[in-house]
N, C-alpha and C. Protein backbone atom coordinates (compact mmCIF):
# COMPACT_ATOMS: atom_id res chain seq x y z
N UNK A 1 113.71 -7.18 -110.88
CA UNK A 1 114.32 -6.77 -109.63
C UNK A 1 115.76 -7.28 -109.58
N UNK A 2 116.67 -6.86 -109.01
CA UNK A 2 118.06 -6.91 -109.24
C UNK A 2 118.03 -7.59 -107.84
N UNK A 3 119.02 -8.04 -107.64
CA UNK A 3 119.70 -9.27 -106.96
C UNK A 3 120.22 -8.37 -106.11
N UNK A 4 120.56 -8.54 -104.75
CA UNK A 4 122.02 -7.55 -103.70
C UNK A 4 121.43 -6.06 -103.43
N UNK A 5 120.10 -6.27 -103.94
CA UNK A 5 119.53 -4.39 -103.82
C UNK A 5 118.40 -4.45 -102.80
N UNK A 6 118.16 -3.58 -101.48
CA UNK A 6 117.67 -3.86 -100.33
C UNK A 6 115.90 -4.15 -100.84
N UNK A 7 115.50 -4.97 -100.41
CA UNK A 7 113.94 -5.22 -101.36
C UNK A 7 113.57 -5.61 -102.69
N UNK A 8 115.39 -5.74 -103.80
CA UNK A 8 115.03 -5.76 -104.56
C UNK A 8 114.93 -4.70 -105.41
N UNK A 9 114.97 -3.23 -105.06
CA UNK A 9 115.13 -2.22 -105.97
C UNK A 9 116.04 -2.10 -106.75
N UNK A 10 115.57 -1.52 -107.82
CA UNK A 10 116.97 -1.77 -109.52
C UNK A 10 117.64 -0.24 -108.90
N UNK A 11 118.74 -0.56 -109.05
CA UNK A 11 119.67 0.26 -108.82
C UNK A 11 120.05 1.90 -109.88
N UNK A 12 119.88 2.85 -109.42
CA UNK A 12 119.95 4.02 -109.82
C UNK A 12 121.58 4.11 -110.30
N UNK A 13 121.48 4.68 -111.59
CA UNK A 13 123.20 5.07 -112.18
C UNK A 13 122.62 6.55 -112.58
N UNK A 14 123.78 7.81 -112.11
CA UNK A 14 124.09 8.96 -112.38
C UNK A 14 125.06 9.15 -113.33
N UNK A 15 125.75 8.29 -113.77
CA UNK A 15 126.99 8.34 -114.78
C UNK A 15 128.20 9.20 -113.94
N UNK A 16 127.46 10.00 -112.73
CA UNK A 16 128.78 11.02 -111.48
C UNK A 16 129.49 9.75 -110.64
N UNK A 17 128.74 8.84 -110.53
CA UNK A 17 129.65 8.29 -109.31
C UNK A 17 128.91 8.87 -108.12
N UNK A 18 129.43 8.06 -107.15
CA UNK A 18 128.69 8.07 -105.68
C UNK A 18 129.97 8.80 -104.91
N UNK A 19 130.40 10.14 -105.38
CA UNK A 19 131.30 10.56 -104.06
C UNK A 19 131.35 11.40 -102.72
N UNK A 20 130.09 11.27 -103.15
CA UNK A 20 129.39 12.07 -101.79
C UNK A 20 129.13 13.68 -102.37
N UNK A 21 129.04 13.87 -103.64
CA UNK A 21 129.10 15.40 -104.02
C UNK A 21 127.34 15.04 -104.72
N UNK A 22 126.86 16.59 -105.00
CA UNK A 22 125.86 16.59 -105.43
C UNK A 22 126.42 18.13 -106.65
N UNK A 23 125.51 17.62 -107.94
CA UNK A 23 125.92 18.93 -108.59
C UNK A 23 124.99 20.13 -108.55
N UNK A 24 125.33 22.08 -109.05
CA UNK A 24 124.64 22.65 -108.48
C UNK A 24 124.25 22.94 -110.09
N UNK A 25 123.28 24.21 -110.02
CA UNK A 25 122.76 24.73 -111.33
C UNK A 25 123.61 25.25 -111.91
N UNK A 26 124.08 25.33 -113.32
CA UNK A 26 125.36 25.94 -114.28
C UNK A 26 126.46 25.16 -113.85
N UNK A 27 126.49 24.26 -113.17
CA UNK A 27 128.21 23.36 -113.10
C UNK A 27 128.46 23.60 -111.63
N UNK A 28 129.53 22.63 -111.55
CA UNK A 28 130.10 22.79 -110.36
C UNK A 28 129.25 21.50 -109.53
N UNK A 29 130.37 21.26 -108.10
CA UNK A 29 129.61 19.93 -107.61
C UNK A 29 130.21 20.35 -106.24
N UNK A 30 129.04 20.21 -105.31
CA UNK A 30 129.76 20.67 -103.63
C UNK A 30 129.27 19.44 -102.66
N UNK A 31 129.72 18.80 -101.48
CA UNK A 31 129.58 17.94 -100.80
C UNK A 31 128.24 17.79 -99.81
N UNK A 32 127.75 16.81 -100.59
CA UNK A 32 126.33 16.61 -99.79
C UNK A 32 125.88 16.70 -98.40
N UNK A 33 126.85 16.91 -97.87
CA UNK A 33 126.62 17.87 -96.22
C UNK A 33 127.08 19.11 -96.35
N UNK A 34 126.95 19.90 -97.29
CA UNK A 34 127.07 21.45 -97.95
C UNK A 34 125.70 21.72 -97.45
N UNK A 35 125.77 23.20 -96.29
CA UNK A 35 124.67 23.80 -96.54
C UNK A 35 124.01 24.06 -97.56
N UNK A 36 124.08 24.45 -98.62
CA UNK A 36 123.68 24.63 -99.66
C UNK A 36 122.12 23.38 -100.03
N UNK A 37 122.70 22.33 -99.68
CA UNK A 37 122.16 21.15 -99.74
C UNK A 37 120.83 21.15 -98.71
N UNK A 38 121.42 21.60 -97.28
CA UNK A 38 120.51 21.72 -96.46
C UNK A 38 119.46 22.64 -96.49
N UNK A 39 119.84 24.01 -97.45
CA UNK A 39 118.89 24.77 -97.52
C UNK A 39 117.79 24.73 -98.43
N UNK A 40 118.48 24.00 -99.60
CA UNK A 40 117.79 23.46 -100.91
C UNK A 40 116.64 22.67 -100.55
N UNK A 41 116.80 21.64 -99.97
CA UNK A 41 115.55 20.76 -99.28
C UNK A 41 114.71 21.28 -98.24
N UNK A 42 114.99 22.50 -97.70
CA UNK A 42 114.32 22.88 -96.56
C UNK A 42 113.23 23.60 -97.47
N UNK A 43 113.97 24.39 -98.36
CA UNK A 43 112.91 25.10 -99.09
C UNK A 43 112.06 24.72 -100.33
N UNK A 44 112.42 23.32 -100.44
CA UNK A 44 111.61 22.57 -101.27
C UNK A 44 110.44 22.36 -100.42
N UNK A 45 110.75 21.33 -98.88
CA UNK A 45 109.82 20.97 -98.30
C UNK A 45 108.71 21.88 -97.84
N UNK A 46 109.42 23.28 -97.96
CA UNK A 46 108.03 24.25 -97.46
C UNK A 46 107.42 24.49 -98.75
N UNK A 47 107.95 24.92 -100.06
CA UNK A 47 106.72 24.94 -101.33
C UNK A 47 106.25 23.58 -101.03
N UNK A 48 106.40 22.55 -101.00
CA UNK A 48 105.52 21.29 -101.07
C UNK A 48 104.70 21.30 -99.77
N UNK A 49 104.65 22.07 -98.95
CA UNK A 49 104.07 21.77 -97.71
C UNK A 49 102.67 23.23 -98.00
N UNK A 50 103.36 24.15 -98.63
CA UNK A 50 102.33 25.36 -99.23
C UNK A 50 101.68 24.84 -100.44
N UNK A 51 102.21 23.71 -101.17
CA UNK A 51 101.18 23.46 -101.87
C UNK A 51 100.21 22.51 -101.67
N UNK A 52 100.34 21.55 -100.67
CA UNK A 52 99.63 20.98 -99.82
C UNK A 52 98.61 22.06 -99.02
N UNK A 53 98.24 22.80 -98.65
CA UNK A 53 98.03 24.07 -97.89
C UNK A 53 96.94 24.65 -98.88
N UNK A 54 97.54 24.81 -100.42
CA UNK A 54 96.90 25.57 -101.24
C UNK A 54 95.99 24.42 -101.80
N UNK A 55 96.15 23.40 -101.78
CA UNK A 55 95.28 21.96 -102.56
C UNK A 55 93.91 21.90 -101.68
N UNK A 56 93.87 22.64 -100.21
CA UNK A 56 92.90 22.61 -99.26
C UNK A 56 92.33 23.24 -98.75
N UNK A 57 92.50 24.87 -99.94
CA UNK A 57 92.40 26.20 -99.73
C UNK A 57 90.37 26.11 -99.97
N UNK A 58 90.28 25.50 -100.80
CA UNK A 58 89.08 25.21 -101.54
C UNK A 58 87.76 26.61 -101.34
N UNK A 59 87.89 26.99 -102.38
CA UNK A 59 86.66 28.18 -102.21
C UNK A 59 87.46 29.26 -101.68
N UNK A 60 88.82 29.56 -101.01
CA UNK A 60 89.41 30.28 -100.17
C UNK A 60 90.20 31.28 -101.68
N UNK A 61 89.56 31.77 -102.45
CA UNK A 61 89.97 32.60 -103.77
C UNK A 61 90.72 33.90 -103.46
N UNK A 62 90.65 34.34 -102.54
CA UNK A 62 91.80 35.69 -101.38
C UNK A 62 93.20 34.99 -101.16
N UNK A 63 93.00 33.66 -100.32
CA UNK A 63 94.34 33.17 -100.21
C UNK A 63 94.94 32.55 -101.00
N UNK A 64 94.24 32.19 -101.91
CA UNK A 64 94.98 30.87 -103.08
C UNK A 64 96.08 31.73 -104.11
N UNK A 65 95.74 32.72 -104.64
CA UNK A 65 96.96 33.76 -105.34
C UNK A 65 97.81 33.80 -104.39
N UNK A 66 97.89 34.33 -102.90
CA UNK A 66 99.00 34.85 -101.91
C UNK A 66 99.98 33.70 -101.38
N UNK A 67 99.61 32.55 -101.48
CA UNK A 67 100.06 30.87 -101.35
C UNK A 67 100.55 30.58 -102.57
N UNK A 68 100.14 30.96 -103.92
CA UNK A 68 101.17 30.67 -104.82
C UNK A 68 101.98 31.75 -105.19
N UNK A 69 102.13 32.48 -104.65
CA UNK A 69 103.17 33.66 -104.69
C UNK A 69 104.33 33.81 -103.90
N UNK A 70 104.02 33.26 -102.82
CA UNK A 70 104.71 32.61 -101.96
C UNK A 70 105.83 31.05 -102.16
N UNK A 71 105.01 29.98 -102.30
CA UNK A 71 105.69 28.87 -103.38
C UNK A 71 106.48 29.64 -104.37
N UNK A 72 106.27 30.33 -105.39
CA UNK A 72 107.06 30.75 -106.29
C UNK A 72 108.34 31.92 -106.06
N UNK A 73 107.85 32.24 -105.21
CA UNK A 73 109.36 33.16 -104.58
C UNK A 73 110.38 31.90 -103.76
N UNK A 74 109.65 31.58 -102.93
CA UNK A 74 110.69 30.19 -102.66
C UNK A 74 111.00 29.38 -103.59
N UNK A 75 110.19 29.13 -105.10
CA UNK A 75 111.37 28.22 -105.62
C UNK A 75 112.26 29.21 -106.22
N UNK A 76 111.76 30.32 -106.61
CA UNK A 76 113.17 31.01 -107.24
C UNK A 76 114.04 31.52 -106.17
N UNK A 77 114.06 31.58 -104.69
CA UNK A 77 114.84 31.42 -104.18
C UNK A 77 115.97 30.16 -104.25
N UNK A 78 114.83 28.77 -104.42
CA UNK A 78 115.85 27.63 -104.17
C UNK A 78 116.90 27.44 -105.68
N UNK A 79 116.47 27.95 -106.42
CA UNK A 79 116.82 28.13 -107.67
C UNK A 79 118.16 29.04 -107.32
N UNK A 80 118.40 30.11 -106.95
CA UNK A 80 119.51 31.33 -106.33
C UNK A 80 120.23 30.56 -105.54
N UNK A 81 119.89 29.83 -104.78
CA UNK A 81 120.63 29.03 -103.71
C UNK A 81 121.61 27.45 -104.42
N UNK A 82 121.14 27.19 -104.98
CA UNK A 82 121.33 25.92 -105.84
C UNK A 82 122.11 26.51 -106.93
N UNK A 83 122.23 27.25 -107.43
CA UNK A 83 123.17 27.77 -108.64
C UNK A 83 124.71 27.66 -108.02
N UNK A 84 125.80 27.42 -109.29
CA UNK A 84 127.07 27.94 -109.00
C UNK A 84 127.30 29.44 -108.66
N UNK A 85 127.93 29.69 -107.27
CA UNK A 85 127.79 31.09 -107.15
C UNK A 85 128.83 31.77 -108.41
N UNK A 86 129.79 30.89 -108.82
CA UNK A 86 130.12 32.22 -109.79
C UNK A 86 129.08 32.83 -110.90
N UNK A 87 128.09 31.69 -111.51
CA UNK A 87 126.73 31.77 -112.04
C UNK A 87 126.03 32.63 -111.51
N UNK A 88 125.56 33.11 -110.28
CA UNK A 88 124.56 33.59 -109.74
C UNK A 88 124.51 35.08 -110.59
């Protein structure tokens, strides 16, 4: 455990630096209060919240294909969203 780190947690290195940017898919780096950012996590948290959903589908063999079809259009949405738009 590292010394000066809140609890004791070892400290994370990106080799980017902490400038408040986050990078996107194919290059490029936009500012972590970039929508982009906001939409990225929104639509993470709903596949993770549909796959939570689908983990409790149990026996439910009608809905369990239509729940991962769903997850998978949202991540290749978040995937479209997260790219450099000159990339897209």
């Amino acid at each position: 455990m590292s010394a000066g780190t809140p609890g004791g947690t070892p400290p994370i290195y990106t080799k980017t630096g902490d400038d408040g940017t986050t990078g996107l898919l194919f290059g490029g780096r936009v500012s972590k209060a970039d929508p982009v950012v906001e939409v990225c996590g929104t639509l993470d948290e709903a596949v993770a919240a549909l796959g939570l959903g689908r983990s409790l589908l149990r026996g439910e063999r009608d809905l369990e294909p239509v729940v991962l079809d769903l997850q998978r259009g949202l991540f290749a949405a978040a995937a479209e969203v997260a790219a450099n738009p000159r990339a897209r």
